[in-house]
Every structure is written in C-alpha cells, then in structure tokens.
Protein backbone atom coordinates (compact mmCIF):
# COMPACT_ATOMS: atom_id res chain seq x y z
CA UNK A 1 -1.18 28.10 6.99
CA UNK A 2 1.47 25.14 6.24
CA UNK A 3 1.54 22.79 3.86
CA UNK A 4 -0.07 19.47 4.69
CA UNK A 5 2.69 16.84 5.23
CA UNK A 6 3.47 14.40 2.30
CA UNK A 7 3.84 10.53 3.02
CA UNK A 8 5.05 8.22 0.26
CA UNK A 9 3.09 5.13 0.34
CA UNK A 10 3.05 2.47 -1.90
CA UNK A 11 1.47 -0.71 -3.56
CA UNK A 12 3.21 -3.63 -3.81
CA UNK A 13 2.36 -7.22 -5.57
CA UNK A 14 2.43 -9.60 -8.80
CA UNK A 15 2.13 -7.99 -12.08
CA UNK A 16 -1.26 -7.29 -12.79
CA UNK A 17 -3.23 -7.67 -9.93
CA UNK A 18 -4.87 -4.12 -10.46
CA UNK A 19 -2.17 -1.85 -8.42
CA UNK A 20 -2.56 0.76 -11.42
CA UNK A 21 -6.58 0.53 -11.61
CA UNK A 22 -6.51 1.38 -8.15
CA UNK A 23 -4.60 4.37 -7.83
CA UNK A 24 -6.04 5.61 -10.67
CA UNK A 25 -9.34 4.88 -9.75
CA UNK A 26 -8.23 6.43 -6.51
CA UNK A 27 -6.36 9.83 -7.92
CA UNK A 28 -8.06 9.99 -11.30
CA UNK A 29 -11.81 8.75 -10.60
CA UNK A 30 -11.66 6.41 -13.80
CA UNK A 31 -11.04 3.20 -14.62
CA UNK A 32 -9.29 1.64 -18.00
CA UNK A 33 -8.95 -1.72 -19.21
CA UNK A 34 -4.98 -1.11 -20.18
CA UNK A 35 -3.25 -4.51 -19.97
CA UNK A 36 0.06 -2.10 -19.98
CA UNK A 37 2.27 -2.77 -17.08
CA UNK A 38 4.20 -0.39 -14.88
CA UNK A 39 7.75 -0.10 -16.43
CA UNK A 40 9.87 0.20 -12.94
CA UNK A 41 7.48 2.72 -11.00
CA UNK A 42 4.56 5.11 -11.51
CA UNK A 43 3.71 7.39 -8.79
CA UNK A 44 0.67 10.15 -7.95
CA UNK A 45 0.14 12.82 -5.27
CA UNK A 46 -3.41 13.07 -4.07
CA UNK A 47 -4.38 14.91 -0.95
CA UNK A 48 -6.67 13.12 1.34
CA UNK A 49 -8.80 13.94 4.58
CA UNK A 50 -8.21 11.83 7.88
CA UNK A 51 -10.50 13.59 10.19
CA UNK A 52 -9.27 16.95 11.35
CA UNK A 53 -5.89 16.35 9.60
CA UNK A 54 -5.25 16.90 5.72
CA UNK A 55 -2.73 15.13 4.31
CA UNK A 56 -0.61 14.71 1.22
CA UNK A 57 -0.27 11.06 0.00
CA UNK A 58 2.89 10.33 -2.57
CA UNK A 59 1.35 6.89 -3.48
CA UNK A 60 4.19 4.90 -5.61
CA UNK A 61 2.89 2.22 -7.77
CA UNK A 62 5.43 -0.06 -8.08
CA UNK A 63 6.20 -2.84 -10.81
CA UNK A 64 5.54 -6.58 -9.62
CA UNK A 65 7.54 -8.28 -12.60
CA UNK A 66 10.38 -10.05 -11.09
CA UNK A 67 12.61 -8.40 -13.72
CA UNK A 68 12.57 -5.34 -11.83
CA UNK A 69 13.18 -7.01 -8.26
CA UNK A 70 16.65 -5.86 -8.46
CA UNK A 71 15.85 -2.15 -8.32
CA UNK A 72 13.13 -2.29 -6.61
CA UNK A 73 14.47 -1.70 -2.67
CA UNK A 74 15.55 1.97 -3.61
CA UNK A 75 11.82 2.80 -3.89
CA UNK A 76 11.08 2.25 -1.07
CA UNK A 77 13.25 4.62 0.83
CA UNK A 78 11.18 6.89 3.00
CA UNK A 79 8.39 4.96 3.20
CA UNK A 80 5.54 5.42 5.64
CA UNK A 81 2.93 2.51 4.78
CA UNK A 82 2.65 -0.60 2.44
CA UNK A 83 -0.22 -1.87 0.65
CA UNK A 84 0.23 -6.01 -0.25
CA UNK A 85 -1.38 -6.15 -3.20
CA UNK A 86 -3.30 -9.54 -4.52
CA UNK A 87 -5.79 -10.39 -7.59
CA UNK A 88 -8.57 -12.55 -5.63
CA UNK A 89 -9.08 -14.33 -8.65
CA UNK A 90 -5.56 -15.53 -8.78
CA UNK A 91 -4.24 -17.55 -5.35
CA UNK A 92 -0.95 -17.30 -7.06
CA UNK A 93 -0.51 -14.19 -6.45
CA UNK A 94 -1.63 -14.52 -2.94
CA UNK A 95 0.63 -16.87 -2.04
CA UNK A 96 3.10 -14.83 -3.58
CA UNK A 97 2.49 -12.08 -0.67
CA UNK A 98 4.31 -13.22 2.00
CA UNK A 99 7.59 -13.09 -0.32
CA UNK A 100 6.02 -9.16 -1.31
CA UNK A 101 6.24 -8.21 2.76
CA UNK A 102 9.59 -9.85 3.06
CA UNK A 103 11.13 -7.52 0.22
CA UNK A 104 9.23 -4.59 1.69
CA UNK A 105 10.41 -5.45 5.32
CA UNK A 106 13.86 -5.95 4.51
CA UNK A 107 14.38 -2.47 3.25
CA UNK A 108 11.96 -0.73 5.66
CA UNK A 109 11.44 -2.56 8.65
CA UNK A 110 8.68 -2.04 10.85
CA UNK A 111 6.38 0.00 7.89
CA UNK A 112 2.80 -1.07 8.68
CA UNK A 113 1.23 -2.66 6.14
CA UNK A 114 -2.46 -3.67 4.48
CA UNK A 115 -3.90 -6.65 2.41
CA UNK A 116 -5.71 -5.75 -0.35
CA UNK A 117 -7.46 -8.76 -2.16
CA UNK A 118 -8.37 -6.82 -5.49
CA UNK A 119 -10.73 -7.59 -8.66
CA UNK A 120 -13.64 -8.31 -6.11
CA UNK A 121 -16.27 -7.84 -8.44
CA UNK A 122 -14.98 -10.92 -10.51
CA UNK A 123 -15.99 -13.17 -7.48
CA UNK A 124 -13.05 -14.06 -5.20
CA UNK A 125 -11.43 -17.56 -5.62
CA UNK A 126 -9.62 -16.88 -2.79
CA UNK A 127 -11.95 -17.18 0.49
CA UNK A 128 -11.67 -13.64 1.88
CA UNK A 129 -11.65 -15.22 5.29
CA UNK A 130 -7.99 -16.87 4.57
CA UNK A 131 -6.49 -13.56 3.08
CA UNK A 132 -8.12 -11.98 6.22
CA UNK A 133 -6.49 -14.80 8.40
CA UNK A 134 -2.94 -14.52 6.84
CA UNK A 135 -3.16 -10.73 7.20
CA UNK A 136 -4.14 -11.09 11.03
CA UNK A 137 -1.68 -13.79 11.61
CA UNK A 138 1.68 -12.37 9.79
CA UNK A 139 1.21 -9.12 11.26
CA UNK A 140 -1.83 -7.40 12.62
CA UNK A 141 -2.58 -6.25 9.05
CA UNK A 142 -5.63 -4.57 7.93
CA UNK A 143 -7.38 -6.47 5.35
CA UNK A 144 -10.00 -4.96 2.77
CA UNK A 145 -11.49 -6.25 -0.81
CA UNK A 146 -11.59 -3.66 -3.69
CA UNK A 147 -12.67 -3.41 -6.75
CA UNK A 148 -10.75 -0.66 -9.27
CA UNK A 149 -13.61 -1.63 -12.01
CA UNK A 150 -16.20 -0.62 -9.40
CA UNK A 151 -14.96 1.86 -7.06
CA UNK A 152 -15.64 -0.99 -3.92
CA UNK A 153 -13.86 0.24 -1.12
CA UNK A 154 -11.04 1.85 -3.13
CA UNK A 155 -11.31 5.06 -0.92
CA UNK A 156 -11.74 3.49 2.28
CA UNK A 157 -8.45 1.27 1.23
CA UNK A 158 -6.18 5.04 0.25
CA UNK A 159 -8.17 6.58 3.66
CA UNK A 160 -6.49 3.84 5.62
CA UNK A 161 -3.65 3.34 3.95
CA UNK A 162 -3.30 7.53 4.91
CA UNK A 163 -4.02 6.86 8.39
CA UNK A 164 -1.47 4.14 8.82
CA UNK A 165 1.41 6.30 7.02
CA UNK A 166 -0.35 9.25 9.70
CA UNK A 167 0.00 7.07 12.30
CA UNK A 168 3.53 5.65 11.90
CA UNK A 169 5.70 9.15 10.82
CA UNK A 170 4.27 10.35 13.96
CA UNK A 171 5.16 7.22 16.52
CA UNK A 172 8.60 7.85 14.41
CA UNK A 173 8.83 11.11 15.67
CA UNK A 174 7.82 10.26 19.15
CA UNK A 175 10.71 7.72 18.95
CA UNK A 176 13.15 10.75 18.00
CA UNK A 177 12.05 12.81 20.38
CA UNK A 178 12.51 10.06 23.22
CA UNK A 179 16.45 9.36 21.87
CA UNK A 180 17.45 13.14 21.64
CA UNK A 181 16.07 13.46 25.27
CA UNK A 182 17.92 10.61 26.31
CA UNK A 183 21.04 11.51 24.75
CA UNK A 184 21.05 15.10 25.87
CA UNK A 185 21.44 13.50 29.57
C-alpha cells in the first residue's frame, strides 16, 4: 500500500486572528491562550479522511505581521489550497483580506481558497452574512465560522480545506495530462 499524498496548505491573515489556535486545535486537540506570535512560519502534518481517500495535509501557519511580508511569497511555493484567515471580532482584519488573497494569488495563481471568520464564540462584530458575501463575490470561496477556543467547526474547516487541496492537485494533473497529449501530436 502507498503512502497517502501530502498537500501543503496554509493559513493566511493579520497577526493574531487565531491561525495558531486553529491548527493546533486541529493537529493537537488543545487549545492555549499563548499571545506568542508565529516568528516567520510554523507548520504541522496531520493526516485526514475525505471519504474513500486518506490524505496527508502539510498545513503551514504562516506569520501575518507585515514585517515578514517580504519573505513571505517563498512559502507558498507548492501550494494546493489557502485558508483567508479573519478575527470576527476585529473588521480590521477583515478588510485586510482582500490584500491577504492578493499576496497569495500573486505567487500561486488560481489556488482555491476559504474564508474563515475565527473567534466565533466571542460574538461576531462582523455580520457573517458580509464575510459570506465578500467570499461569494471575490471568488466562489467557501466561507465557515470557527472557534479554536471551542472546537466550532474547526474540523469541518481542515476537512474542506483537504478537499479543496484534493480537488485542485488533481484538476492540475488533468491539465498535465491534457498538454503532454497535445504536445506529443
């Protein structure tokens, strides 16, 4: 029997929105109230089930202060999915998102991508219906809430997350296989 295949994924948003909690909370099962932030980029391999298919994810938790925006593009390289990462008690950094995609676009163009409005359990200031809206409306994104404290949805969010990384390394190699064919003629 193979290995499953590995897909980097990985989180991307403002400093402190909760990227951490989650994959922890995700990889680890716990939650901590560390105020530390993510020094360049942190990154965890967790194996996940998408139906039939087991997977590997390489989920890359990457720093949101803009001191490290100058590095930042070479983590990205190879990647299969994006999660936009917001604190839905701060609209800040939700209307710091669109910039977030732009980076992540500009080095990888085409990843798919999800909206995560994070810290749910602290009551969102920002109406879930706009983040939902924006998310529709800038690209067909997926949008969840999730809480890291809780657990909310934080499964469901690295499930799909999987799926779209699945779902786009394959249409990748569909592509291949369409350009060899076409090139062999």
């Amino acid at each position: 029997m193979s290995d499953p295949p590995v897909y980097k994924v990985v989180l991307v948003g403002d400093g402190n929105v909760g990227k951490t909690s989650l994959v922890r909370r995700f990889c680890e099962g716990r939650f901590e109230e560390s105020r530390i932030l993510t020094i360049g980029v942190d990154f965890q391999i967790k194996t996940v089930q998408l139906g039939e298919r087991t997977v590997r994810l390489s989920i890359w938790d990457v720093a949101g202060q803009d001191r490290f925006r100058a590095f930042r593009d070479q983590f990205y390289s190879g990647l299969m999915a994006a999660a936009l990462v917001y604190d839905a008690t701060s609209p800040a950094t939700f209307f710091n998102l669109p910039r977030w995609r732009e980076e992540v676009l500009a080095s990888v163009p085409g990843v798919p991508m999800v909206v995560i409005g994070n810290k749910n359990d602290l009551g969102p200031v920002v109406p879930p219906a706009e983040a939902e809206g924006w998310a529709k409306f800038e690209g067909r994104m997926p949008f969840l809430q999730t809480s890291a404290l809780t657990g909310e949805n934080v499964e469901e969010f690295f499930q799909g997350l999987g799926y779209l990384a699945y779902k786009h390394s394959e249409s990748l190699k569909e592509f291949e296989q369409l350009r060899m064919s076409y090139s062999s003629r």
